[in-house]
PDB file of N, CA and C in Angstrom:
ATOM      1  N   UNK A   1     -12.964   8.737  -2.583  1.00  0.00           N
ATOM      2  CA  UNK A   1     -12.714   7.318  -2.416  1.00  0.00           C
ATOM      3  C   UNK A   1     -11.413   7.152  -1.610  1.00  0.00           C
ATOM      4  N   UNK A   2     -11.388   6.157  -0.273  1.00  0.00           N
ATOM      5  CA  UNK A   2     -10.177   6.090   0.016  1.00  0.00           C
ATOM      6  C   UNK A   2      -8.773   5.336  -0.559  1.00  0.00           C
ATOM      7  N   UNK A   3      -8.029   5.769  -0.505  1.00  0.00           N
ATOM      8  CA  UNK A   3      -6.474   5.178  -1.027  1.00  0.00           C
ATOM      9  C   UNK A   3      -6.844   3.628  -0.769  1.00  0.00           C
ATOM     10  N   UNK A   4      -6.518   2.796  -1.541  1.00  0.00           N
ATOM     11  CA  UNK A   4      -6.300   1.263  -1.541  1.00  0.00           C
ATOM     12  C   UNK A   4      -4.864   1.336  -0.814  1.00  0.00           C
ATOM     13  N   UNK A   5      -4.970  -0.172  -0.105  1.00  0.00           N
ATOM     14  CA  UNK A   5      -3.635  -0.316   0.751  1.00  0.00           C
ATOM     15  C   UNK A   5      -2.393  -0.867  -0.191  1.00  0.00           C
ATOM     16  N   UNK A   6      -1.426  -1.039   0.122  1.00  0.00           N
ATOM     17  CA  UNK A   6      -0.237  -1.225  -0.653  1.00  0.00           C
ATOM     18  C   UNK A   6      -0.131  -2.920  -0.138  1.00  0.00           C
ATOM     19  N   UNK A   7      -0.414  -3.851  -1.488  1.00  0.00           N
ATOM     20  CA  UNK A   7      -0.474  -5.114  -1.213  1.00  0.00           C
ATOM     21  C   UNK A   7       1.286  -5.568  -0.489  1.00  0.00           C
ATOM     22  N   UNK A   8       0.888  -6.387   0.553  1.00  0.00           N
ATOM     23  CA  UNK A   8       1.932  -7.180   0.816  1.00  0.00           C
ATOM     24  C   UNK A   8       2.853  -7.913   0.099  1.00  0.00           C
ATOM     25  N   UNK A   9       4.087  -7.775  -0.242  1.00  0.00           N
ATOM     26  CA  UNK A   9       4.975  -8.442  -1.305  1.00  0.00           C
ATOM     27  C   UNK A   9       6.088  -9.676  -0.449  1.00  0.00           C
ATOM     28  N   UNK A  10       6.391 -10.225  -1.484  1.00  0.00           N
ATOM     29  CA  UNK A  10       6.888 -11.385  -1.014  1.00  0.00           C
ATOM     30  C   UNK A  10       7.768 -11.311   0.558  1.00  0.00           C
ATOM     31  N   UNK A  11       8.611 -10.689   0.350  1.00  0.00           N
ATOM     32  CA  UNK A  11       9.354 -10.113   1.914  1.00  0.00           C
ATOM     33  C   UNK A  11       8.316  -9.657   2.537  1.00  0.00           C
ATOM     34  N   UNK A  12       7.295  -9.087   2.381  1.00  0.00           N
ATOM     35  CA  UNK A  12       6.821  -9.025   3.953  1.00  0.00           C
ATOM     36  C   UNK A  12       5.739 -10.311   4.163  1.00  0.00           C
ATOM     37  N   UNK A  13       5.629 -11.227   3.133  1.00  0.00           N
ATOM     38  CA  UNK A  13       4.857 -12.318   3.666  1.00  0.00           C
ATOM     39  C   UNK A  13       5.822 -13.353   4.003  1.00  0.00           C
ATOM     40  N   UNK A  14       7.182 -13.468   3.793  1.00  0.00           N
ATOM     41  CA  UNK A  14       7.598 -14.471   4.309  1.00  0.00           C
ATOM     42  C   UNK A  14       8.042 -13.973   5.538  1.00  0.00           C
ATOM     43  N   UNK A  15       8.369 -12.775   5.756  1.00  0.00           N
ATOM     44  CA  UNK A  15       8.785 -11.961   7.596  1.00  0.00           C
ATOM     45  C   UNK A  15       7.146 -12.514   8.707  1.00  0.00           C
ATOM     46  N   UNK A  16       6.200 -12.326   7.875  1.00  0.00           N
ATOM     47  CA  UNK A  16       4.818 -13.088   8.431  1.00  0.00           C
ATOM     48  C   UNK A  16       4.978 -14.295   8.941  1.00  0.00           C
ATOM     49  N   UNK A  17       5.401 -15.346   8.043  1.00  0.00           N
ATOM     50  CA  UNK A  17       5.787 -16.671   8.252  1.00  0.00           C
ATOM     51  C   UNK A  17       6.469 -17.070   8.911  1.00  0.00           C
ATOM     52  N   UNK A  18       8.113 -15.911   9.154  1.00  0.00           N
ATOM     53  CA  UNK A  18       9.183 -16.393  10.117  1.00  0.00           C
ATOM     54  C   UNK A  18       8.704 -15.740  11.385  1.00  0.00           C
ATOM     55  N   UNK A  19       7.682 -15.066  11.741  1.00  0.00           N
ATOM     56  CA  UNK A  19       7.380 -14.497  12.729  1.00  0.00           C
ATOM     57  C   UNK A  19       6.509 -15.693  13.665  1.00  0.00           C
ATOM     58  N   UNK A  20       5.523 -16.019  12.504  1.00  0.00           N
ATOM     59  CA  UNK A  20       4.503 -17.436  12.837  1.00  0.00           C
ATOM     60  C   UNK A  20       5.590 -18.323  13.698  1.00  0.00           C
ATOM     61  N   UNK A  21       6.230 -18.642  12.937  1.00  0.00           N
ATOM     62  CA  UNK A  21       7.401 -19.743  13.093  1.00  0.00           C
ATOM     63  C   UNK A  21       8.202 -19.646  14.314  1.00  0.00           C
ATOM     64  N   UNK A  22       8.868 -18.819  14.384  1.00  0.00           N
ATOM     65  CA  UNK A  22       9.517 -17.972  15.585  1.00  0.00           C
ATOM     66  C   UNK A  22       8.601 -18.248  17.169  1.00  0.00           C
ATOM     67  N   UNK A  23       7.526 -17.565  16.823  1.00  0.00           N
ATOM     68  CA  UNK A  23       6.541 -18.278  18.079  1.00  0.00           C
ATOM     69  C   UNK A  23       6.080 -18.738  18.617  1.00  0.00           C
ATOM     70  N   UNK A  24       5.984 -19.988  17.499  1.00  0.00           N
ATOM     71  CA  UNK A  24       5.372 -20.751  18.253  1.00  0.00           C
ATOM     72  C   UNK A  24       6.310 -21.452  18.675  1.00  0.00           C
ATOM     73  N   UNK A  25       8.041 -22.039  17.740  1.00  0.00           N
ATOM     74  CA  UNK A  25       8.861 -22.803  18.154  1.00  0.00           C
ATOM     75  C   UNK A  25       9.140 -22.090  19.631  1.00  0.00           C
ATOM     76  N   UNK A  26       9.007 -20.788  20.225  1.00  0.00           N
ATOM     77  CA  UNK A  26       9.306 -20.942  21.395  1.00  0.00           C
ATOM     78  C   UNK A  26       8.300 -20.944  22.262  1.00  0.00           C
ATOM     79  N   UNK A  27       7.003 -21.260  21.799  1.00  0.00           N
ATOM     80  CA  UNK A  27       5.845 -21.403  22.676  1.00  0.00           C
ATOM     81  C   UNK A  27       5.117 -20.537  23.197  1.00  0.00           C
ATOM     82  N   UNK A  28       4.842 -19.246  22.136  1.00  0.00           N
ATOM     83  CA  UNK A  28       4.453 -17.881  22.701  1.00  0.00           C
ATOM     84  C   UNK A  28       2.910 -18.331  22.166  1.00  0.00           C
ATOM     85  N   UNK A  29       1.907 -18.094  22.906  1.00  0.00           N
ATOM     86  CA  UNK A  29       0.654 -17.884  22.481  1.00  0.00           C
ATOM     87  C   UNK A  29       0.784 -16.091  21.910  1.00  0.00           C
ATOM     88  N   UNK A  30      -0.022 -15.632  20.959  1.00  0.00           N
ATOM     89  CA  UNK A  30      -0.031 -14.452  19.746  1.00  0.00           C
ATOM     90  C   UNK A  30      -0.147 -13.494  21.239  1.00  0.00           C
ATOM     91  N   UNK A  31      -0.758 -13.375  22.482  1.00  0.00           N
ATOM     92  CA  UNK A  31      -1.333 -12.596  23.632  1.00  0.00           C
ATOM     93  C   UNK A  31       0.215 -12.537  24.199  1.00  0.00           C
ATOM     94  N   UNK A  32       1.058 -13.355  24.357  1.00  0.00           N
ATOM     95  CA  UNK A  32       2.530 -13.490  25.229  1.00  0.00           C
ATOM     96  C   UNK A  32       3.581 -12.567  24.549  1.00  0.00           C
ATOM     97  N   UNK A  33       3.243 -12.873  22.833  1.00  0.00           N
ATOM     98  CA  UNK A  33       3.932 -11.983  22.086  1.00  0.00           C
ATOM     99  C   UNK A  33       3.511 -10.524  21.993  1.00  0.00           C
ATOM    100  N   UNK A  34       2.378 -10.196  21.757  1.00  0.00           N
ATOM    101  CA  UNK A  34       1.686  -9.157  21.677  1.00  0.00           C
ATOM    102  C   UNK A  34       2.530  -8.256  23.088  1.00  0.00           C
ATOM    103  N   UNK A  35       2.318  -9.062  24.198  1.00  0.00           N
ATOM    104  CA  UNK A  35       2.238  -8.456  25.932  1.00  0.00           C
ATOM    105  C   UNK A  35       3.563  -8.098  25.932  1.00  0.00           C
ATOM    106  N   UNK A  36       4.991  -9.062  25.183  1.00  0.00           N
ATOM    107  CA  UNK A  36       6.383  -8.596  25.571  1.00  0.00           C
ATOM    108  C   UNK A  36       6.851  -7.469  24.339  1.00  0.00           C
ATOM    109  N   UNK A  37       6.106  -7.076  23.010  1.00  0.00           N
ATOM    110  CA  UNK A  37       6.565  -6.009  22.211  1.00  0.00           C
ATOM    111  C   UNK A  37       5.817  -5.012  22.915  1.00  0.00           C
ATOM    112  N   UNK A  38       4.915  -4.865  23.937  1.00  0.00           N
ATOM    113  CA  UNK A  38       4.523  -3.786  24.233  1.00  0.00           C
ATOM    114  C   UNK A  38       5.010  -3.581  25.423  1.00  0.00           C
ATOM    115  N   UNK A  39       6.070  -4.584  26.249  1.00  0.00           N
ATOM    116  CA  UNK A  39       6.846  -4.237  27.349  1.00  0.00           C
ATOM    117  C   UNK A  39       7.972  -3.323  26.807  1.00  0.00           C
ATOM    118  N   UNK A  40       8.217  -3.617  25.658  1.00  0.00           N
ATOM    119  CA  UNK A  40       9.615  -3.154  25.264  1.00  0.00           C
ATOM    120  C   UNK A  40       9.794  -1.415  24.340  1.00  0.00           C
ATOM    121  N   UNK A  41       7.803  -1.132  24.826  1.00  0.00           N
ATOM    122  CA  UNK A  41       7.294   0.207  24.559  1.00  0.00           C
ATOM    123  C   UNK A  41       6.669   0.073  23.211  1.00  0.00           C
ATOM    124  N   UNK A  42       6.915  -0.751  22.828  1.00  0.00           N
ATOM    125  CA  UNK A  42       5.958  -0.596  21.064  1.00  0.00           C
ATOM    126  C   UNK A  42       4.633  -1.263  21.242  1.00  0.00           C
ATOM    127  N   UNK A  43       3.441  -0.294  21.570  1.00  0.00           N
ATOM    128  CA  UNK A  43       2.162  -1.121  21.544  1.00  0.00           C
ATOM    129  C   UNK A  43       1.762  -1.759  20.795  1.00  0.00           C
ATOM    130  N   UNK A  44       1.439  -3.031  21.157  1.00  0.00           N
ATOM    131  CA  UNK A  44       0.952  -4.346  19.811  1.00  0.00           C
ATOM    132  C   UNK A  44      -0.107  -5.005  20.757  1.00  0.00           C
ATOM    133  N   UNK A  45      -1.576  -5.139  19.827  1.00  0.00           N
ATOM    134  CA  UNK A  45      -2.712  -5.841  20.307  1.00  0.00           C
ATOM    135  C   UNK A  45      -2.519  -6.863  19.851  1.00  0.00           C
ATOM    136  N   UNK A  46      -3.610  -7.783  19.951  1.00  0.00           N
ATOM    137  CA  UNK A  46      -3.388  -9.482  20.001  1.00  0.00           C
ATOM    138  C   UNK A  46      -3.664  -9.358  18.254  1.00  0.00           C
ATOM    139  N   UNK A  47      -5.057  -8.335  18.246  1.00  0.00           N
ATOM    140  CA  UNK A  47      -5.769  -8.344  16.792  1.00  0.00           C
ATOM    141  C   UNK A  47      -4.807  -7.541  16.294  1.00  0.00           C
ATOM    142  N   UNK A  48      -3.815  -6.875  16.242  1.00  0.00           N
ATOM    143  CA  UNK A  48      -2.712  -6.191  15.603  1.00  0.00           C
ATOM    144  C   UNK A  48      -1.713  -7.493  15.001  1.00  0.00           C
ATOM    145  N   UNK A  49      -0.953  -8.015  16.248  1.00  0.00           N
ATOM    146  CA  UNK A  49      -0.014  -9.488  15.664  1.00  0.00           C
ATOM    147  C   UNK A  49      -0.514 -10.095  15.122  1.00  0.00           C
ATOM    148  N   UNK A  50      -2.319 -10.518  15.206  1.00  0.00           N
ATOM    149  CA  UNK A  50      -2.861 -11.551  14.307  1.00  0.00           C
ATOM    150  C   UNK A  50      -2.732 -11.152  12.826  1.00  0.00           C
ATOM    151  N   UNK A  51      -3.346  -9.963  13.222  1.00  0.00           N
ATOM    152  CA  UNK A  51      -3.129  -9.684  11.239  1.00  0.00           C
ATOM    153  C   UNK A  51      -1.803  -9.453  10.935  1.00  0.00           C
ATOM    154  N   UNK A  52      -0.632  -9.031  11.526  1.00  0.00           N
ATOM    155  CA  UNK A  52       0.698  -9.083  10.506  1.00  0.00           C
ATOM    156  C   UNK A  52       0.555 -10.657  10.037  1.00  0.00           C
ATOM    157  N   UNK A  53       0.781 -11.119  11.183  1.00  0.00           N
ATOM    158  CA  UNK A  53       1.156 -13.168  11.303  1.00  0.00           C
ATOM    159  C   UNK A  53      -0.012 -13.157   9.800  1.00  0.00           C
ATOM    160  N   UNK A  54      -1.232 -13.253   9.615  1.00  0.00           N
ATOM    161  CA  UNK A  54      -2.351 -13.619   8.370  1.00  0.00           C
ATOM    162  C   UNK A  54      -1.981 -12.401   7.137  1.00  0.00           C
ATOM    163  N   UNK A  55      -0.988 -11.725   7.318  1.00  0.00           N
ATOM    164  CA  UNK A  55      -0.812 -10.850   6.184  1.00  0.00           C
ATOM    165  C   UNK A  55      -2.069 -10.168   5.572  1.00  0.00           C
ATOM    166  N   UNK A  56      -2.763  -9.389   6.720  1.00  0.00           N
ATOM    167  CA  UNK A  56      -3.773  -8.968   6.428  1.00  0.00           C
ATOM    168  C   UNK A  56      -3.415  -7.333   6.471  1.00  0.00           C
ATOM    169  N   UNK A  57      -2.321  -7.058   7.590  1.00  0.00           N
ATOM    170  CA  UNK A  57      -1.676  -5.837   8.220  1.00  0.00           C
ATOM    171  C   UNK A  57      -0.540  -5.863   7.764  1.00  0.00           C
ATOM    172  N   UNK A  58      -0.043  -4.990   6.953  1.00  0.00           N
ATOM    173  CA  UNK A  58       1.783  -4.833   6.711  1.00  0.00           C
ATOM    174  C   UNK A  58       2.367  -4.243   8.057  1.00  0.00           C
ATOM    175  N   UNK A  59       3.717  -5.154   8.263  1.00  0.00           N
ATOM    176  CA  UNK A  59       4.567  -4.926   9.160  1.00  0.00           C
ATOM    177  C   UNK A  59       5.307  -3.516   9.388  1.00  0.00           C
ATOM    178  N   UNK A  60       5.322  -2.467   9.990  1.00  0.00           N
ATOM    179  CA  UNK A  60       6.022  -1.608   9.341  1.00  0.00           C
ATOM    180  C   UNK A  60       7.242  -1.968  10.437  1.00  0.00           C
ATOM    181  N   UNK A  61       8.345  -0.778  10.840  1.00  0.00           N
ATOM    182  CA  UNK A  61       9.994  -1.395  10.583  1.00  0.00           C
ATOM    183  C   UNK A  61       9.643  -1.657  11.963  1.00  0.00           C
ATOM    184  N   UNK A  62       9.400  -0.558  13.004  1.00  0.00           N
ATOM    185  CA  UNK A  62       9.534  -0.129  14.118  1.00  0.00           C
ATOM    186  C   UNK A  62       8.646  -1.660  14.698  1.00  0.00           C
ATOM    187  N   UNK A  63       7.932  -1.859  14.394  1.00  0.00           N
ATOM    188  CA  UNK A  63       6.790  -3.267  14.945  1.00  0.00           C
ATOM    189  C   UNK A  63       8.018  -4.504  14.611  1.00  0.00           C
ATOM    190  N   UNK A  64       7.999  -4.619  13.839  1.00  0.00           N
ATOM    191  CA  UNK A  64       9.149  -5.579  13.127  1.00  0.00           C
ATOM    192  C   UNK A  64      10.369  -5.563  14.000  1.00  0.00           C
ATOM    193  N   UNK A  65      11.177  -4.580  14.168  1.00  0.00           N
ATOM    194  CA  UNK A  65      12.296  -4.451  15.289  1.00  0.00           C
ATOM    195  C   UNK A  65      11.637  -5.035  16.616  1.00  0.00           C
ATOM    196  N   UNK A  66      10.650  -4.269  16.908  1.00  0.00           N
ATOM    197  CA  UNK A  66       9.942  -4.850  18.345  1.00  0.00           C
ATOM    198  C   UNK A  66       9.740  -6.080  18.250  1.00  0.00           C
ATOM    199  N   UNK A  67       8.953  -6.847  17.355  1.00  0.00           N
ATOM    200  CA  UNK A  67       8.671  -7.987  17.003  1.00  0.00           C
ATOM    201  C   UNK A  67      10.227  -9.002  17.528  1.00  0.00           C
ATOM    202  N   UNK A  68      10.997  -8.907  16.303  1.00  0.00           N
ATOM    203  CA  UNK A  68      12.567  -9.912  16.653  1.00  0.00           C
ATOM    204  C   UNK A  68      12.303  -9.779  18.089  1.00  0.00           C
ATOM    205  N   UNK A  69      12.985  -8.212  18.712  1.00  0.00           N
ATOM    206  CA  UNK A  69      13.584  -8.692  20.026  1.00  0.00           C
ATOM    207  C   UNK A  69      12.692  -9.376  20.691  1.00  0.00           C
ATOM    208  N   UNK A  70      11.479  -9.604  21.220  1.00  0.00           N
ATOM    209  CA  UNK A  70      10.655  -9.749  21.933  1.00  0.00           C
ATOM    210  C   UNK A  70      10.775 -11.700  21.714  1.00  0.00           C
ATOM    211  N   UNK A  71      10.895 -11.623  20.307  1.00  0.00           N
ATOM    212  CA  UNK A  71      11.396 -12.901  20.084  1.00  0.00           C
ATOM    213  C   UNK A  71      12.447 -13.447  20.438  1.00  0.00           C
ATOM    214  N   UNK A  72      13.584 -12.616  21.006  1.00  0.00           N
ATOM    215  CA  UNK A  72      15.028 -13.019  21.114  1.00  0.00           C
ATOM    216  C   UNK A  72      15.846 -12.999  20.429  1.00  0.00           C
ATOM    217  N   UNK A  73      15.427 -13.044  18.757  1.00  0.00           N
ATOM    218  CA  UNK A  73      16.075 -12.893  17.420  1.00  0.00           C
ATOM    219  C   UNK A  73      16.335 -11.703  17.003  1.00  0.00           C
ATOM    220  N   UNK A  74      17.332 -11.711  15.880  1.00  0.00           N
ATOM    221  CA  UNK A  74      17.375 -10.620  15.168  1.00  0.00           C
ATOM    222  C   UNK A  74      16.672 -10.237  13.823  1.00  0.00           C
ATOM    223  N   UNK A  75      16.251  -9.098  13.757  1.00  0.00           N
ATOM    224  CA  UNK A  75      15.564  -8.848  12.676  1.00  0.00           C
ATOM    225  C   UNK A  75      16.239  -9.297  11.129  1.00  0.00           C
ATOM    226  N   UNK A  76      17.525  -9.518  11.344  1.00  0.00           N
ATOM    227  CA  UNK A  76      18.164 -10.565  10.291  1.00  0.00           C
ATOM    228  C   UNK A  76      17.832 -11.432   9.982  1.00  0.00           C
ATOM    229  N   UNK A  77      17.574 -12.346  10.810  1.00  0.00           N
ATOM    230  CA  UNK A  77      16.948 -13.406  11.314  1.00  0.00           C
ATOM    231  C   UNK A  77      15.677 -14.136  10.798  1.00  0.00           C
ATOM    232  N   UNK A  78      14.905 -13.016  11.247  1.00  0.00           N
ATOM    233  CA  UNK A  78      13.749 -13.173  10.397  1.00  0.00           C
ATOM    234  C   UNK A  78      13.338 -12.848   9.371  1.00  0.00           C
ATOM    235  N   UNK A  79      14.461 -11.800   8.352  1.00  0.00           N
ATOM    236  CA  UNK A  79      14.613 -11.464   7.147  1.00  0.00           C
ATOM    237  C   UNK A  79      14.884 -12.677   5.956  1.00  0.00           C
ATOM    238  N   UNK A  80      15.760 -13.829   6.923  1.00  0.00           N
ATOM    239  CA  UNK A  80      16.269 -14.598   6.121  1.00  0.00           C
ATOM    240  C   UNK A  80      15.118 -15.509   6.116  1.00  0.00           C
ATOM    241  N   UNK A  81      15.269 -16.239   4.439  1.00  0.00           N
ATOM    242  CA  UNK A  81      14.103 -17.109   4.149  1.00  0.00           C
ATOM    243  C   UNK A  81      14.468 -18.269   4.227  1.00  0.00           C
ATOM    244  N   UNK A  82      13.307 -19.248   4.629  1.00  0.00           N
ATOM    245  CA  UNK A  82      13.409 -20.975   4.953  1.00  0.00           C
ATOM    246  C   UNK A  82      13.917 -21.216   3.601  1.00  0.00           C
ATOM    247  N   UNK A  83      14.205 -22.444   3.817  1.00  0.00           N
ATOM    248  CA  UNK A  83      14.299 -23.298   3.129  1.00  0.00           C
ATOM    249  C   UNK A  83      13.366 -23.443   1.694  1.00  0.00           C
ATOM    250  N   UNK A  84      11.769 -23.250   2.437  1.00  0.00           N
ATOM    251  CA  UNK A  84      10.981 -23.716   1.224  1.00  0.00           C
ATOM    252  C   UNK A  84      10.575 -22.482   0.527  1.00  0.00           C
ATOM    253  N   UNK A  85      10.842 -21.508   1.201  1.00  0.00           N
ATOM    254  CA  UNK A  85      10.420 -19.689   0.863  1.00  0.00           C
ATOM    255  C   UNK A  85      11.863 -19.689  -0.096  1.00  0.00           C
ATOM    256  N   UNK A  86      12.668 -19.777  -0.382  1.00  0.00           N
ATOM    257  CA  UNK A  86      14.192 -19.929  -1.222  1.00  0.00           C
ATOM    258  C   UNK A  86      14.305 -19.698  -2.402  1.00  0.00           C
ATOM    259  N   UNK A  87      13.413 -20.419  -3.123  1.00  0.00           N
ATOM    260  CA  UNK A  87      12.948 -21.027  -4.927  1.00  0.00           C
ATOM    261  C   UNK A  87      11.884 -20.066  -5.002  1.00  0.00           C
ATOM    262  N   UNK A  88      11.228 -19.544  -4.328  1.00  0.00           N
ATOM    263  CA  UNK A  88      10.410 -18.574  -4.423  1.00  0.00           C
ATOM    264  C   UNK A  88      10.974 -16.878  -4.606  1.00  0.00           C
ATOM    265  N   UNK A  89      11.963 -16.767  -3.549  1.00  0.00           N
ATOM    266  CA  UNK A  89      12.502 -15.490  -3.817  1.00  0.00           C
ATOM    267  C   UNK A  89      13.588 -15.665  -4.400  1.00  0.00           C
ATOM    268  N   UNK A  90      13.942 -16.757  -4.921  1.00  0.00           N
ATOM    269  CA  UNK A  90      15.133 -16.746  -6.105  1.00  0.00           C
ATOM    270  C   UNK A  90      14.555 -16.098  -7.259  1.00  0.00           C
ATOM    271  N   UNK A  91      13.596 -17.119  -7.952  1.00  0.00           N
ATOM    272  CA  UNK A  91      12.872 -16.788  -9.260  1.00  0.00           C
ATOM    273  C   UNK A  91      12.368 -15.617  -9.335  1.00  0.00           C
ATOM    274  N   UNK A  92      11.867 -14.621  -8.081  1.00  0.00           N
ATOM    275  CA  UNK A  92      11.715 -13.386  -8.156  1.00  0.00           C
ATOM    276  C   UNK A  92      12.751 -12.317  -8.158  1.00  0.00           C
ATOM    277  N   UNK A  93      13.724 -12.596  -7.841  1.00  0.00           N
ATOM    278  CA  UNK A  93      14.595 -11.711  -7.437  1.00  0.00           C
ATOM    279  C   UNK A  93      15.476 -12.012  -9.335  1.00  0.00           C
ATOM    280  N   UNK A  94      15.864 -13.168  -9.675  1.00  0.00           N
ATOM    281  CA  UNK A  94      16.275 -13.452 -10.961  1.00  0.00           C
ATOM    282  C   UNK A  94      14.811 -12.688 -11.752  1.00  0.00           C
ATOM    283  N   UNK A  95      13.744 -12.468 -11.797  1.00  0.00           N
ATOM    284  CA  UNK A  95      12.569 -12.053 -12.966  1.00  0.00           C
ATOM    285  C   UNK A  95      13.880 -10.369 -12.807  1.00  0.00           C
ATOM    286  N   UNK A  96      13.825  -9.888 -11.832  1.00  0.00           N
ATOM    287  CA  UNK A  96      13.789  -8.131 -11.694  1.00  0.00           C
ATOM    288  C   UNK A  96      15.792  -8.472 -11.857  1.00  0.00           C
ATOM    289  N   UNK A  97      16.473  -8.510 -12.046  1.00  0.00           N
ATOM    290  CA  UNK A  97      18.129  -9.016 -12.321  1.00  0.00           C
ATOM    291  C   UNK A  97      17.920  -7.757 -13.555  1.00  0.00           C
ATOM    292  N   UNK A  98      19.005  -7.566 -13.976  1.00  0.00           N
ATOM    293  CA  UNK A  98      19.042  -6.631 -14.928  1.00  0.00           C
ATOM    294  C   UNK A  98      20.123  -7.844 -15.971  1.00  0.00           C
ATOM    295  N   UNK A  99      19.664  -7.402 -17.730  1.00  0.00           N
ATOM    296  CA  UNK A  99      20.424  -8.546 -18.346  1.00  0.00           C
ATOM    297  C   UNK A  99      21.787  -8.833 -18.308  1.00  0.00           C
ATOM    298  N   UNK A 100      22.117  -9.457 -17.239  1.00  0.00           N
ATOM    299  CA  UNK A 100      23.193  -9.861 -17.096  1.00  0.00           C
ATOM    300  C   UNK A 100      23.439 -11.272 -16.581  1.00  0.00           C
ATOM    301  N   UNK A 101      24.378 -11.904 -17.227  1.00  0.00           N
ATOM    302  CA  UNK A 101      24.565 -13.801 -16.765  1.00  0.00           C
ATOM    303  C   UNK A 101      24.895 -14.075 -15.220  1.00  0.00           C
ATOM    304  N   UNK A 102      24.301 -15.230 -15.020  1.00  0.00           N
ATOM    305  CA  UNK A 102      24.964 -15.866 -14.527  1.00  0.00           C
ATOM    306  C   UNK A 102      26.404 -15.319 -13.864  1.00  0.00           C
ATOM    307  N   UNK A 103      27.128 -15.141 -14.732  1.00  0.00           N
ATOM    308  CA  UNK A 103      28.816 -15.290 -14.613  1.00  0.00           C
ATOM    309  C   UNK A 103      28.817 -13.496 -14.366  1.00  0.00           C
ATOM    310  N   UNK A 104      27.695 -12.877 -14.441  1.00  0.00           N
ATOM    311  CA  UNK A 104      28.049 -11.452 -14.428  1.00  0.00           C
ATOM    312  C   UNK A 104      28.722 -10.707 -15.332  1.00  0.00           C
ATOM    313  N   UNK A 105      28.613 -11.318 -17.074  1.00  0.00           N
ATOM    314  CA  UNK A 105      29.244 -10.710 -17.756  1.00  0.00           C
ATOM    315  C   UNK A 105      27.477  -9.991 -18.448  1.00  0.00           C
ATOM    316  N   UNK A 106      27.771  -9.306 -18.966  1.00  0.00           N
ATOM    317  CA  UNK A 106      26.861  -8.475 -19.836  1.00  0.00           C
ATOM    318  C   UNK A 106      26.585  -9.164 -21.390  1.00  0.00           C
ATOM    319  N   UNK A 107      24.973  -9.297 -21.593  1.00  0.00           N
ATOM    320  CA  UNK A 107      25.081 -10.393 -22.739  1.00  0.00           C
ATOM    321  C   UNK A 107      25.481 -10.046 -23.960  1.00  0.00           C
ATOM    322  N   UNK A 108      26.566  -8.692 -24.759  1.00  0.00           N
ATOM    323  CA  UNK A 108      27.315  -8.448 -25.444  1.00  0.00           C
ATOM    324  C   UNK A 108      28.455  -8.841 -25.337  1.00  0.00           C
ATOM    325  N   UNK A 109      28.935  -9.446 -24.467  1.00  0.00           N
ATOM    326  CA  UNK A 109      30.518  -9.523 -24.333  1.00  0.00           C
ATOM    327  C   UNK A 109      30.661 -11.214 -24.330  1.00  0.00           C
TER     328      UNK A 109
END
């Protein structure tokens, strides 16, 4: 039986989203983007960007690096989450926190 794929987790579906976002605010049809990460030597098909962008394909780093520049951005950039993605990776990132407050004291003290 083959290996099941390793589901997409929150960071790489919102890097999906800022990628979406990213392109179109500068007016790349998915073929313009695809055409300038593979100028910059990292081959990317149209049906390759479609599925990162639909989170069907995980991003790996090297596509992702290609990805920003081609965008003009930095892979920082698109690391960082909107506005409405925020409350989402708060409450996740607070579930996995180890027990400790708020204030960073340890809940014995």
């Amino acid at each position: 039986m083959p290996p099941r794929p390793l589901e997409i987790g929150p960071a790489g579906k919102a890097v999906a989203r800022a990628i979406v976002r990213a392109r179109t605010a500068r007016g790349y049809p998915q073929r313009q983007l695809a055409a300038r990460v593979t100028a910059l030597g990292r081959p990317m098909t149209v049906t390759a960007l479609s599925r990162i962008e639909r989170t069907v394909r995980r991003c790996d780093i090297d596509d992702f690096v290609a990805i920003a520049t081609a965008l003009g951005t930095s892979p920082h950039t698109l690391l960082a989450t909107s506005p409405g993605d925020r409350g989402q990776t708060e409450r996740a990132e607070h579930s996995r926190r180890s027990p400790v407050s708020e204030t960073g004291d340890s809940p014995d003290h």
